[in-house]
N, C-alpha and C. Protein backbone atom coordinates (compact mmCIF):
# COMPACT_ATOMS: atom_id res chain seq x y z
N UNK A 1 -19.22 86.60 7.45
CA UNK A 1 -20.65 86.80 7.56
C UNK A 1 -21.33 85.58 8.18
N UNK A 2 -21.11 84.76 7.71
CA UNK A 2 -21.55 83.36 8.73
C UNK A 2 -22.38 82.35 7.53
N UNK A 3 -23.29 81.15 8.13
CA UNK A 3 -24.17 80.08 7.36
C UNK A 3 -24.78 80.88 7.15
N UNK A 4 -25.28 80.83 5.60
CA UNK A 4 -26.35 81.17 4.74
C UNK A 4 -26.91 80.28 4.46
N UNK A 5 -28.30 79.78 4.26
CA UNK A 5 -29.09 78.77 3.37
C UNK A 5 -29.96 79.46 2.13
N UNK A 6 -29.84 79.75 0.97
CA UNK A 6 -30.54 80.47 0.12
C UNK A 6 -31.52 79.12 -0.21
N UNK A 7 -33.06 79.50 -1.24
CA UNK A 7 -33.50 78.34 -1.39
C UNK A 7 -33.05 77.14 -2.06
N UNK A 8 -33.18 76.08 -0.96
CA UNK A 8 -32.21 74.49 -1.66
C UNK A 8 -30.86 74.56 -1.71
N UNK A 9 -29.78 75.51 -1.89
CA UNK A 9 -28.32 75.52 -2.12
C UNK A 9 -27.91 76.12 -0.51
N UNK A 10 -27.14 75.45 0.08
CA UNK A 10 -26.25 75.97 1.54
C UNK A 10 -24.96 76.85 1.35
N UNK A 11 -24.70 77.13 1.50
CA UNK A 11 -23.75 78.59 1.63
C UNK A 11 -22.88 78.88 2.21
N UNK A 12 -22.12 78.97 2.50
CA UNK A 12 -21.22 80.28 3.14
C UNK A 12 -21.04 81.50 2.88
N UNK A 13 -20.85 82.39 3.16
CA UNK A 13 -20.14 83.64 3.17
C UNK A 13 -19.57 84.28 4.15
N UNK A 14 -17.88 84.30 3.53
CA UNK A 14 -16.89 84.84 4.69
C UNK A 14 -16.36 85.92 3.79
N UNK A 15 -15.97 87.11 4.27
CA UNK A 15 -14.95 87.96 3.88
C UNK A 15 -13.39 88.25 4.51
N UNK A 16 -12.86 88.19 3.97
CA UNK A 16 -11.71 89.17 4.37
C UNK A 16 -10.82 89.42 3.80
N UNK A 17 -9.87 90.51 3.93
CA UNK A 17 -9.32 91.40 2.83
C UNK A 17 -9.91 92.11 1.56
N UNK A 18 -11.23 92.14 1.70
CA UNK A 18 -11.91 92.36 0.77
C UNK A 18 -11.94 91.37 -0.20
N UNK A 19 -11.94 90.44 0.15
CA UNK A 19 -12.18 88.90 -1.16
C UNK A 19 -13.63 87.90 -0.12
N UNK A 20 -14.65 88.07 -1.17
CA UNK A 20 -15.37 87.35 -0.38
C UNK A 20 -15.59 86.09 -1.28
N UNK A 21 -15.66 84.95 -0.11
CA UNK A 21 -15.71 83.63 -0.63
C UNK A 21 -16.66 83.15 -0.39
N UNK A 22 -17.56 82.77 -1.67
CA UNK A 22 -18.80 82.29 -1.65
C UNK A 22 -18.87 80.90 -1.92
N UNK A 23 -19.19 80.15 -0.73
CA UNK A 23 -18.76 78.32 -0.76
C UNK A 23 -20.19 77.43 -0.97
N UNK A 24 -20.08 76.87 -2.06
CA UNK A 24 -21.63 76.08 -2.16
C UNK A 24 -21.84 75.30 -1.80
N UNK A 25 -21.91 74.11 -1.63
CA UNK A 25 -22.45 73.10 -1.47
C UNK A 25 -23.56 72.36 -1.62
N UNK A 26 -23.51 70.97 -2.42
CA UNK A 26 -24.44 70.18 -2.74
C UNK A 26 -25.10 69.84 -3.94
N UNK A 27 -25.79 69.50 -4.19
CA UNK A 27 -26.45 70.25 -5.41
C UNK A 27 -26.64 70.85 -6.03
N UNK A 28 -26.55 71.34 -7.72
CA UNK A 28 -26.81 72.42 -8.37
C UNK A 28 -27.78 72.70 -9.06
N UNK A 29 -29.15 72.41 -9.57
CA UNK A 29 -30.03 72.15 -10.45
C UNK A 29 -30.77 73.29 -10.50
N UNK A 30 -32.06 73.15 -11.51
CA UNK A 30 -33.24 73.98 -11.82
C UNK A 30 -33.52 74.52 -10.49
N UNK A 31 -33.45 72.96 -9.57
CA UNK A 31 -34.76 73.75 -8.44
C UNK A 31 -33.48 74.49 -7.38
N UNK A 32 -32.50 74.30 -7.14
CA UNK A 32 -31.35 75.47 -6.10
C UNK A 32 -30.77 76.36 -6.85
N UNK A 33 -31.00 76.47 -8.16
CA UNK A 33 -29.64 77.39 -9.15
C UNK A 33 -29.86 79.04 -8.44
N UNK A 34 -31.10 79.52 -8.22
CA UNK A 34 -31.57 80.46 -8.07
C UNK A 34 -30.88 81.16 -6.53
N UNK A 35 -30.42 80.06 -6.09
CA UNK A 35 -29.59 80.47 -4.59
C UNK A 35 -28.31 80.89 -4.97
N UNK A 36 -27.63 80.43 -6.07
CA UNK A 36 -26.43 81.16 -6.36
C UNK A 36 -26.47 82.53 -6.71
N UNK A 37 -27.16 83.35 -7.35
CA UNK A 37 -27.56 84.55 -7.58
C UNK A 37 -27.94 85.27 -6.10
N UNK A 38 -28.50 85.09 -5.59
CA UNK A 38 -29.04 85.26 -4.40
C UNK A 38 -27.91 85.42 -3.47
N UNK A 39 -26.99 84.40 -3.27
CA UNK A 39 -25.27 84.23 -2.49
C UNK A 39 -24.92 85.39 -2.83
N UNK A 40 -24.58 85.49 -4.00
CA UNK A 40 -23.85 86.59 -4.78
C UNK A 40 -24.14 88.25 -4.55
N UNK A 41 -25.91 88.17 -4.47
CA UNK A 41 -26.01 89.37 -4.11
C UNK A 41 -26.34 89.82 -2.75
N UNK A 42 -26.18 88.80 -1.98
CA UNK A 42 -26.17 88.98 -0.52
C UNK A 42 -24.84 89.60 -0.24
N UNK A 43 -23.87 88.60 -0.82
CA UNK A 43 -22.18 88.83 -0.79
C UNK A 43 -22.13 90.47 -0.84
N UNK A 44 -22.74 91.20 -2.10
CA UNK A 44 -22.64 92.38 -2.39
C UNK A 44 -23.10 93.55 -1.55
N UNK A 45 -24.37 92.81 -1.14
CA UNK A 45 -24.95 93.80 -0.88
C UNK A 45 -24.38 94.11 0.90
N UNK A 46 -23.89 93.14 1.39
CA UNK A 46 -23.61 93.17 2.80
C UNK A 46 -22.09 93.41 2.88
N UNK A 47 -21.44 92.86 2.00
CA UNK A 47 -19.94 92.80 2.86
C UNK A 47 -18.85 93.64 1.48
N UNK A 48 -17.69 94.19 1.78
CA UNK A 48 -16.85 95.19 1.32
C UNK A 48 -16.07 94.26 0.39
N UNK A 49 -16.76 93.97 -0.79
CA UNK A 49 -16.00 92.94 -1.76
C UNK A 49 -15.37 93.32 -3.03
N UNK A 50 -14.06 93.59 -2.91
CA UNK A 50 -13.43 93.67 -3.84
C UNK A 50 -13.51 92.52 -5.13
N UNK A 51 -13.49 91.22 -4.68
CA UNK A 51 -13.48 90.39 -5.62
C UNK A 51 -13.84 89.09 -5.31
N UNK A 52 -14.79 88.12 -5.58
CA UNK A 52 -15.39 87.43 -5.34
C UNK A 52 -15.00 85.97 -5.51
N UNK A 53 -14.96 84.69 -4.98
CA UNK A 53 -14.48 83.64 -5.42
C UNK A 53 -15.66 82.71 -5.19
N UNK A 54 -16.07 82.24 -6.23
CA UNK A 54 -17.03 80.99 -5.56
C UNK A 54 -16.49 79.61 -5.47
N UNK A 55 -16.17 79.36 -4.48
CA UNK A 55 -15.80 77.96 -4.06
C UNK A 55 -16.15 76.63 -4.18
N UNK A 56 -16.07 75.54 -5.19
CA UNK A 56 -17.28 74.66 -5.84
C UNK A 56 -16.85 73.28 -5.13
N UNK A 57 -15.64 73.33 -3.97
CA UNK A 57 -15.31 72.06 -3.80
C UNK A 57 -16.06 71.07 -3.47
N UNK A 58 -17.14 71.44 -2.35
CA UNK A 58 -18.55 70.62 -1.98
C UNK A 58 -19.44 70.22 -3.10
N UNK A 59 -19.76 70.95 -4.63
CA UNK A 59 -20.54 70.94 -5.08
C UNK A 59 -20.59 69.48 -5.98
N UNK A 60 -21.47 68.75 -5.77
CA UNK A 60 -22.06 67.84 -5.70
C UNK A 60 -22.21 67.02 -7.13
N UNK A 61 -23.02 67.89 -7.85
CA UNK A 61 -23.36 67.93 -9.21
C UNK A 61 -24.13 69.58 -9.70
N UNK A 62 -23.98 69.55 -10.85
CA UNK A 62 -24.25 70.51 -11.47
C UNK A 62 -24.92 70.30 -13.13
N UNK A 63 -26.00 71.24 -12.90
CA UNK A 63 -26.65 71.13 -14.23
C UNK A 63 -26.53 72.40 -15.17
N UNK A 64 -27.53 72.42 -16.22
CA UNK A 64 -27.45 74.00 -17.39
C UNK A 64 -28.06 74.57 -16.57
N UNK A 65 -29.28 74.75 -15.43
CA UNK A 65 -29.56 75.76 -15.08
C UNK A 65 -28.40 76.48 -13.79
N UNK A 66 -27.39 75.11 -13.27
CA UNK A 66 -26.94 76.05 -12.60
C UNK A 66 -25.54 76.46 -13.34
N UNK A 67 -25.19 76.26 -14.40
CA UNK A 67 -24.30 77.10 -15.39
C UNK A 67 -24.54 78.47 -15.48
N UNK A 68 -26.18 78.46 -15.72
CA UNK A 68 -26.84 79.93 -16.22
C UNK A 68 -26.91 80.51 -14.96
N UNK A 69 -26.69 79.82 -13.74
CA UNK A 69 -26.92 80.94 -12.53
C UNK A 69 -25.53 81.31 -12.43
N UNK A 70 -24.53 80.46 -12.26
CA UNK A 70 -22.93 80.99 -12.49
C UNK A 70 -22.78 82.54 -13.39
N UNK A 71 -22.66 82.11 -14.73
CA UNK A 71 -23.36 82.83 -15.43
C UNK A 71 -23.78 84.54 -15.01
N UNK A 72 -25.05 84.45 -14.39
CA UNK A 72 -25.62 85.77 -13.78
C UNK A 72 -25.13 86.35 -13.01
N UNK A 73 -24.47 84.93 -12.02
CA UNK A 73 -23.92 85.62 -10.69
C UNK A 73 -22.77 87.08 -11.24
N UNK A 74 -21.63 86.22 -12.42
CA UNK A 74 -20.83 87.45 -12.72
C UNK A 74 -21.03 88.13 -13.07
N UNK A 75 -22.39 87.92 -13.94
CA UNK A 75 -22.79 89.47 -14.63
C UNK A 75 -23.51 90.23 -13.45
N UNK A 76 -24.05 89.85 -12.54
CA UNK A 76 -24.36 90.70 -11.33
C UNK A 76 -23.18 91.44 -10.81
N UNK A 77 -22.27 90.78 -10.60
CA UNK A 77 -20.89 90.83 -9.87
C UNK A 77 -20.25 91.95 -10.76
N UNK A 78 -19.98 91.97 -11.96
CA UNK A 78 -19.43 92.77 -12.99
C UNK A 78 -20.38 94.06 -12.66
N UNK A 79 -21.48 94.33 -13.00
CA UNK A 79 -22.45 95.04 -13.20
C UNK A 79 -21.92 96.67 -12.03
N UNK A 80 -21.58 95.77 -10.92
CA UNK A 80 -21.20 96.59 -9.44
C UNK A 80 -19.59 96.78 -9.42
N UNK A 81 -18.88 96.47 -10.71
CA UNK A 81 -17.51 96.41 -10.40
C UNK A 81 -16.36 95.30 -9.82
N UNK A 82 -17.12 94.13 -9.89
CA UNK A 82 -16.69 92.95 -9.24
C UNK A 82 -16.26 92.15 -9.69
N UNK A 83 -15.02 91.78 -9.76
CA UNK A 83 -14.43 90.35 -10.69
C UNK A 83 -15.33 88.49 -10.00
N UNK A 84 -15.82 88.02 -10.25
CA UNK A 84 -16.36 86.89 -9.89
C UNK A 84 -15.80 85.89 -10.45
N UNK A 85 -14.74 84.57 -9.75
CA UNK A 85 -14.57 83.14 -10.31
C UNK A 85 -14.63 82.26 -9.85
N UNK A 86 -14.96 81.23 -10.05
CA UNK A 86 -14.81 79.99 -9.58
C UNK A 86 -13.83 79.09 -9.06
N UNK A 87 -13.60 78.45 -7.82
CA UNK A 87 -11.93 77.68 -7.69
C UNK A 87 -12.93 76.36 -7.18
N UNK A 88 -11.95 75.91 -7.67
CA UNK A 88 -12.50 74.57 -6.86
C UNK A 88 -13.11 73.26 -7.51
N UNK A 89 -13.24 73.49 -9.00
CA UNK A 89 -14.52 72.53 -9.45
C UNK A 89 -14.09 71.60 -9.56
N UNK A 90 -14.57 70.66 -9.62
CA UNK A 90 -13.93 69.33 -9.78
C UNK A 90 -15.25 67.84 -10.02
N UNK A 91 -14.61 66.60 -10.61
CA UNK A 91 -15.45 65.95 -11.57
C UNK A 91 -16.34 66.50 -12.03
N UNK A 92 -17.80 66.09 -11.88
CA UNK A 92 -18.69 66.16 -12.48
C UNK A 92 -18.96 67.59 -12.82
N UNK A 93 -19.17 68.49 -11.88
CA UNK A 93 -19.26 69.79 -12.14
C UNK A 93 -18.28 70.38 -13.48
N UNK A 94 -17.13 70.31 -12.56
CA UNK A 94 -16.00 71.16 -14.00
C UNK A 94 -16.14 70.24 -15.54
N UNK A 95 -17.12 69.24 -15.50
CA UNK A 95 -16.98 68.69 -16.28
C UNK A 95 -18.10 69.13 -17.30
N UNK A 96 -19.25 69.53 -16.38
CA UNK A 96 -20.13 70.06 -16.98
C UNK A 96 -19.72 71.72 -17.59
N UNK A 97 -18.87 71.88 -16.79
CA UNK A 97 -18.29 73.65 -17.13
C UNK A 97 -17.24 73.75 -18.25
N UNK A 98 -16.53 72.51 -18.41
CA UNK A 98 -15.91 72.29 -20.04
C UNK A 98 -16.59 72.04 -21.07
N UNK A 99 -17.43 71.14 -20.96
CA UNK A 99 -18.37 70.70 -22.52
C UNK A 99 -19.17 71.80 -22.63
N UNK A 100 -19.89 72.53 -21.66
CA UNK A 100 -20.59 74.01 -22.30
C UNK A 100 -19.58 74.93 -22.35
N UNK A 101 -18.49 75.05 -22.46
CA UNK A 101 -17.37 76.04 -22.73
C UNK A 101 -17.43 77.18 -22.19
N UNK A 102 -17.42 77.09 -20.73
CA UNK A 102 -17.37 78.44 -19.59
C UNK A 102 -16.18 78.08 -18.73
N UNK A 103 -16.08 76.88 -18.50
CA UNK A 103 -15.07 76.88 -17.36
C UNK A 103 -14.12 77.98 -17.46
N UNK A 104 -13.52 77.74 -18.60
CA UNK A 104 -12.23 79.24 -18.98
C UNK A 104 -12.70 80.40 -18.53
N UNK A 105 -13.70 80.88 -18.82
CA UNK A 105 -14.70 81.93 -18.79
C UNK A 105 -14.60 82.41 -17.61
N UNK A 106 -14.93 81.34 -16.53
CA UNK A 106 -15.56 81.42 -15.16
C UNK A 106 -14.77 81.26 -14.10
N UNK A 107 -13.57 80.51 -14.83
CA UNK A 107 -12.64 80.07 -13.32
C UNK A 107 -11.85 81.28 -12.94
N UNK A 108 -11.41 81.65 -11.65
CA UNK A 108 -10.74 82.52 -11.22
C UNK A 108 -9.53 82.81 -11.77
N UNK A 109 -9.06 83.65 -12.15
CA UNK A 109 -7.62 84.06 -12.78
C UNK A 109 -6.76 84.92 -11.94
């Protein structure tokens, strides 16, 4: 699908084989969380997605609001039939995704 910019959070979205990979980058907070939801249902609404991966290697830092957009994204994702996980996290982020006890939850299986 090509560069996405949702508000404050940068994007990707590529498909193929029916796995679409949703790549973030940068920042995660109050004021961009709302672009991950947004990724997610762009992902859906445009491209033939069997199963979704969000890609966190760029991601920067991460806060509780963008936990709670993670969060939505799968229950959006679920809602339509869609497995949604995370690959990629690393320091600070996955770190924030262990002490609130989602990482398990959230990471791709």
């Amino acid at each position: 699908m090509g560069l996405g910019i949702a508000p404050g959070v940068a994007h990707t979205v590529v498909e193929a084989g029916g796995v679409c990979v949703v790549a973030l980058q940068g920042e995660i907070d109050l004021a961009t969380a709302g672009g991950i939801v947004d990724a997610v249902r762009s992902a859906l609404a445009t491209a033939r997605c069997s199963r979704i991966r969000v890609d966190m290697s760029a991601v920067t830092f991460l806060d509780c609001a963008g936990v709670r957009a993670l969060l939505d994204a799968r229950r959006q994702a679920e809602r339509q039939g869609v497995p949604l996980g995370i690959v990629h996290a690393h320091h600070g982020p996955r770190k924030v995704l262990m002490l609130t006890g989602v990482y398990g939850y959230l990471r791709e299986r």
